[in-house]
N, C-alpha and C. Protein backbone atom coordinates (compact mmCIF):
# COMPACT_ATOMS: atom_id res chain seq x y z
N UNK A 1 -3.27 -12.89 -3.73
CA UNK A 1 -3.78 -13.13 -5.06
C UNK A 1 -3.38 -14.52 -5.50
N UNK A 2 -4.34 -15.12 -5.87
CA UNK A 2 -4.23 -16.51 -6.93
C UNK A 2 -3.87 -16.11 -8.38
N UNK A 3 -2.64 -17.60 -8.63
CA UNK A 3 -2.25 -17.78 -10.63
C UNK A 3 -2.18 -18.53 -10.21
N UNK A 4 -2.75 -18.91 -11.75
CA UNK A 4 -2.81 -20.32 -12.32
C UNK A 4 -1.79 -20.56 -13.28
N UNK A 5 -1.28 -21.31 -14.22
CA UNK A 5 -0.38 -21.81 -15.13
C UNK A 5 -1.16 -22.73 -15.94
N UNK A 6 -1.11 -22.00 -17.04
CA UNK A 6 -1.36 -23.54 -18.35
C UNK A 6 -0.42 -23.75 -19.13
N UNK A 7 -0.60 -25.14 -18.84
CA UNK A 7 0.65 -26.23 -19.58
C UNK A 7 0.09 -26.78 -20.68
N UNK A 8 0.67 -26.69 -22.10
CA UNK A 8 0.23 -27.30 -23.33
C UNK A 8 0.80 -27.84 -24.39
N UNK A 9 0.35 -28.47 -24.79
CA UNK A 9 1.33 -28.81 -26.11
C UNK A 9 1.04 -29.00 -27.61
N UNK A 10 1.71 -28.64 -28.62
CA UNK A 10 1.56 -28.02 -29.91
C UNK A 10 1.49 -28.54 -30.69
N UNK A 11 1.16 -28.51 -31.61
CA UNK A 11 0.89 -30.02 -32.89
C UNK A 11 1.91 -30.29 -33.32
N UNK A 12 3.43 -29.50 -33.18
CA UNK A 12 4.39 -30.28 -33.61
C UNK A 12 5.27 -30.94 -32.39
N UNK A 13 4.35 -30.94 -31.26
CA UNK A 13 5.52 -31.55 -30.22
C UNK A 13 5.92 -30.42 -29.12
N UNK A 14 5.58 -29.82 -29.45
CA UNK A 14 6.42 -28.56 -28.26
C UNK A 14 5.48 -28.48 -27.23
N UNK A 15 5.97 -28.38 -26.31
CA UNK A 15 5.38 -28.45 -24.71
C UNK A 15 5.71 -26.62 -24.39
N UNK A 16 4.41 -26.24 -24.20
CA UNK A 16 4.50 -24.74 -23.64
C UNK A 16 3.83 -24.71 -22.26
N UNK A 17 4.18 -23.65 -21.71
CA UNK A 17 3.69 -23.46 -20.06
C UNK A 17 4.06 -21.87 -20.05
N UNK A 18 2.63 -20.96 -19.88
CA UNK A 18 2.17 -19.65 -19.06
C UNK A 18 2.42 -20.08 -17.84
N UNK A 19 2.85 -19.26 -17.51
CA UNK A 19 2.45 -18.82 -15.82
C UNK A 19 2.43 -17.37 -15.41
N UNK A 20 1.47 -17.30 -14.32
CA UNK A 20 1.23 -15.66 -13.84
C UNK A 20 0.02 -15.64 -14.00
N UNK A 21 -0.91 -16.10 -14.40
CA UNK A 21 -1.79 -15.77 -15.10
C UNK A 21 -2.82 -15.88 -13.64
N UNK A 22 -3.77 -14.55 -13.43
CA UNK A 22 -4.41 -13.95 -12.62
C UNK A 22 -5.74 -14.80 -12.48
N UNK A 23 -6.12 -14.88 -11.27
CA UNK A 23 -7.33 -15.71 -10.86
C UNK A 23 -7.97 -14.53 -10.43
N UNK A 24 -9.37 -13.81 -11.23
CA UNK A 24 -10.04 -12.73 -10.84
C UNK A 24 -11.17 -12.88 -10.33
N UNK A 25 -11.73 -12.36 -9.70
CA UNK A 25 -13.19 -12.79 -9.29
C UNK A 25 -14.35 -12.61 -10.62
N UNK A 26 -15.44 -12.93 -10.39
CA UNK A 26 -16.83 -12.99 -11.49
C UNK A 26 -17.07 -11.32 -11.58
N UNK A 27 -17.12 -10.91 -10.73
CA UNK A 27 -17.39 -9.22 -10.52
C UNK A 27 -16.26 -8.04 -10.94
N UNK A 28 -15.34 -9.04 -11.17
CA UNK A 28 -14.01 -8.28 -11.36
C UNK A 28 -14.20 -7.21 -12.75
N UNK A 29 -13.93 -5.89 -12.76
CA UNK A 29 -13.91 -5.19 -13.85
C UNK A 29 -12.83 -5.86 -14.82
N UNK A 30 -12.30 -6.04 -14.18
CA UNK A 30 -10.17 -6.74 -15.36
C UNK A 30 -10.69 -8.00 -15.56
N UNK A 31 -12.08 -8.71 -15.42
CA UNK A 31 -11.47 -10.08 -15.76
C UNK A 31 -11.76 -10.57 -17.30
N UNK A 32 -12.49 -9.52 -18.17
CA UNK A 32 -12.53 -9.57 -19.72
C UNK A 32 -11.22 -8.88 -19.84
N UNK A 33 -10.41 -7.97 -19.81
CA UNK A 33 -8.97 -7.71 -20.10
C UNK A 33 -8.26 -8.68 -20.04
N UNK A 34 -7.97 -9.21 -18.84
CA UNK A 34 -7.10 -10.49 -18.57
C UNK A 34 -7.85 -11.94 -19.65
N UNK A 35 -9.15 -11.97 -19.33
CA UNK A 35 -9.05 -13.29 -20.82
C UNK A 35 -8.94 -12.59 -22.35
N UNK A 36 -9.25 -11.97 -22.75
CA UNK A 36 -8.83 -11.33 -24.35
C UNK A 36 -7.52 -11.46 -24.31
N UNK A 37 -7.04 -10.48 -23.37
CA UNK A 37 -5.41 -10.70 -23.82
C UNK A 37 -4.64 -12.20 -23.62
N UNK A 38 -5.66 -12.82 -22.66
CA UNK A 38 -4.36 -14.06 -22.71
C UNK A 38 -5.15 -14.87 -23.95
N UNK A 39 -6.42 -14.64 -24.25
CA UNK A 39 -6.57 -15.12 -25.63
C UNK A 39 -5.33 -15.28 -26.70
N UNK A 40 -5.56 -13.60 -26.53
CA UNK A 40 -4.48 -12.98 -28.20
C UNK A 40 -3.05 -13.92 -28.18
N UNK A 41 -2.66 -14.04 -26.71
CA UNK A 41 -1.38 -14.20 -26.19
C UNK A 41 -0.93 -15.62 -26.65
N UNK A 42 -1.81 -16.46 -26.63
CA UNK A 42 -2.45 -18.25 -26.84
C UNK A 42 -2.05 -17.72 -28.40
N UNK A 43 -2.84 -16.95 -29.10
CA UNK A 43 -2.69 -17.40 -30.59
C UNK A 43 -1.39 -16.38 -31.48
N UNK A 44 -0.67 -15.93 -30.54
CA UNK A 44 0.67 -15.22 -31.01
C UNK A 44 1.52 -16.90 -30.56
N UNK A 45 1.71 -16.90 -29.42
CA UNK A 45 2.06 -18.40 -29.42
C UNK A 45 2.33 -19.61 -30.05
N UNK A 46 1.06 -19.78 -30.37
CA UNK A 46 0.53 -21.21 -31.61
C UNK A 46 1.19 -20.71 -32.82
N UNK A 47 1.36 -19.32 -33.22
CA UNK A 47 1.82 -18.78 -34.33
C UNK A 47 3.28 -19.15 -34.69
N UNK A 48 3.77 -19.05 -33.54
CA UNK A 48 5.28 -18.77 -33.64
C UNK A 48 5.84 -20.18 -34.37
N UNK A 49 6.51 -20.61 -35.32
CA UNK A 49 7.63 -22.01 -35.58
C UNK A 49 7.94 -22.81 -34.94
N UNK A 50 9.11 -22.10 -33.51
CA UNK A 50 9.58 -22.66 -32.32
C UNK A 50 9.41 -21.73 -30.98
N UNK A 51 8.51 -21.93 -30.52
CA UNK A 51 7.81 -20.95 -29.33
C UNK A 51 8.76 -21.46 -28.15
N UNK A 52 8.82 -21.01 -27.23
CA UNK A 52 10.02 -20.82 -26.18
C UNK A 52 9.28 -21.62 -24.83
N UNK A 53 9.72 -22.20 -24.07
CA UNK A 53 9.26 -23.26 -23.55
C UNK A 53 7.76 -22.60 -22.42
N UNK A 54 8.80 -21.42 -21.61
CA UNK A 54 7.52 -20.82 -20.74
C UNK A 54 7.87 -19.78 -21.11
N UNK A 55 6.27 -18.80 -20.63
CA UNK A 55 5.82 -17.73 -20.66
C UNK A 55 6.04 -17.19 -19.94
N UNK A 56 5.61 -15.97 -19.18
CA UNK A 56 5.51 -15.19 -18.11
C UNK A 56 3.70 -14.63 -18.82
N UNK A 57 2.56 -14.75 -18.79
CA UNK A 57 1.93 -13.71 -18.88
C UNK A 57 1.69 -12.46 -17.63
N UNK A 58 2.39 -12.72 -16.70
CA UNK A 58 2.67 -11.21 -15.84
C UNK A 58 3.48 -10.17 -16.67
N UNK A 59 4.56 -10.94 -17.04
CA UNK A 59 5.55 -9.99 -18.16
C UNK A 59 5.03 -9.64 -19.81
N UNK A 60 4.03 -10.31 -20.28
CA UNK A 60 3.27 -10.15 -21.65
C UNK A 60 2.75 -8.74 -20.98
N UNK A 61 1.39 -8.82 -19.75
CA UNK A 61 0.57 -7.64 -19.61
C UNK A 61 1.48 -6.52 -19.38
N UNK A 62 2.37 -6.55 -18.84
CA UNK A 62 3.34 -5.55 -18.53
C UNK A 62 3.51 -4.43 -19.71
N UNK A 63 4.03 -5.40 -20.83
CA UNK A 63 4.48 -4.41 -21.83
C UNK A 63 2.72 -4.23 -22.97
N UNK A 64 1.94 -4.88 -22.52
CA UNK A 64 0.74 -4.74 -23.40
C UNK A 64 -0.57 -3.86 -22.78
N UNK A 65 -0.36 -3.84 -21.37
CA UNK A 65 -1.57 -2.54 -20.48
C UNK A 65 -0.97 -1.49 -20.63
N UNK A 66 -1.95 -0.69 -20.18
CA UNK A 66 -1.52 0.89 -19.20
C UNK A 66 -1.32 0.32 -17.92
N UNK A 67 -0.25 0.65 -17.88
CA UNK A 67 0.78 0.96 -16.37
C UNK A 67 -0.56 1.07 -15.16
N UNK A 68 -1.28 1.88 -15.36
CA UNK A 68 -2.29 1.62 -14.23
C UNK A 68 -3.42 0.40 -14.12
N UNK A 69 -3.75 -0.21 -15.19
CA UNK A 69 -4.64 -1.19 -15.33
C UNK A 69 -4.16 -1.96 -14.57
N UNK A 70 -2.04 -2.50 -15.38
CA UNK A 70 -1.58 -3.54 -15.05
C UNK A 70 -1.46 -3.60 -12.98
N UNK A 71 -1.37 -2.21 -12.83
CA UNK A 71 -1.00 -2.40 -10.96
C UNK A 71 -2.45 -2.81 -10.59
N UNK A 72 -3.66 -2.56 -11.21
CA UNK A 72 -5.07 -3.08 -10.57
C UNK A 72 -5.46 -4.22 -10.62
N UNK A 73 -4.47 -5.07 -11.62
CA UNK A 73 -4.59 -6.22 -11.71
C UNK A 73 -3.86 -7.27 -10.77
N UNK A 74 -2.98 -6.57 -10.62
CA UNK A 74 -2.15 -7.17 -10.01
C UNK A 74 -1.26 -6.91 -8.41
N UNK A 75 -2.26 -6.40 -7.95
CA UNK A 75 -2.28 -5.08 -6.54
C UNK A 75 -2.29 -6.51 -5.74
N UNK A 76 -0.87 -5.75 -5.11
CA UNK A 76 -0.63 -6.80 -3.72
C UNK A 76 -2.07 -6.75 -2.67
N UNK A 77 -2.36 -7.45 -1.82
CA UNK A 77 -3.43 -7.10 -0.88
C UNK A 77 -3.33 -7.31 -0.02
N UNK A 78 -3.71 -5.94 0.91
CA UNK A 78 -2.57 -5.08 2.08
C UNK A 78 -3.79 -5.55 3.12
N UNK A 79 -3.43 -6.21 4.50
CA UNK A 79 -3.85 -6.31 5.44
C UNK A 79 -4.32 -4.95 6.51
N UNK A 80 -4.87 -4.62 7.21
CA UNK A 80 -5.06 -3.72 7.98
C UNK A 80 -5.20 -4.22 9.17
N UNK A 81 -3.82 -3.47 9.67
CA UNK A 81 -3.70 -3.88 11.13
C UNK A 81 -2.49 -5.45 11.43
N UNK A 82 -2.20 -5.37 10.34
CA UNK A 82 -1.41 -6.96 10.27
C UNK A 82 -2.07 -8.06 10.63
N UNK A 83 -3.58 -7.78 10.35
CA UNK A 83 -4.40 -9.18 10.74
C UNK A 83 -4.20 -9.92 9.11
């Protein structure tokens, strides 16, 4: 699986950086879950006074999915045959 990381910075100076953040395919059922929430996630962020330098959005979805969404999102991908 592919992440990406966005690095940004805030109108008062603060330099923020996500990382984790899931590279889904076009066909992907999760890939409107994964942008809404990292939407919401962006403007809890911008919200905050003094926002904390990095993120984890692996650790945001964690505590914000169902436990099963979050493993479909994020499902290791198992070779067959060790090829």
């Amino acid at each position: 699986m592919l992440f990406k990381s966005l690095e940004f910075k805030l109108l008062n100076g603060h330099k923020v950086k996500i990382t984790d953040i899931p590279v889904l395919e076009e066909d992907n059922q999760y890939r409107f879950l994964v942008q809404s929430r990292l939407q919401s996630f962006l403007r809890k962020i911008t919200a905050k006074p003094q926002p904390n330098a990095v993120y984890s959005f692996k650790e945001y979805l964690k505590r914000t999915v169902k436990w099963t969404d979050y493993e479909a999102i994020y499902q290791p991908v198992t070779l067959k045959h060790n090829a």
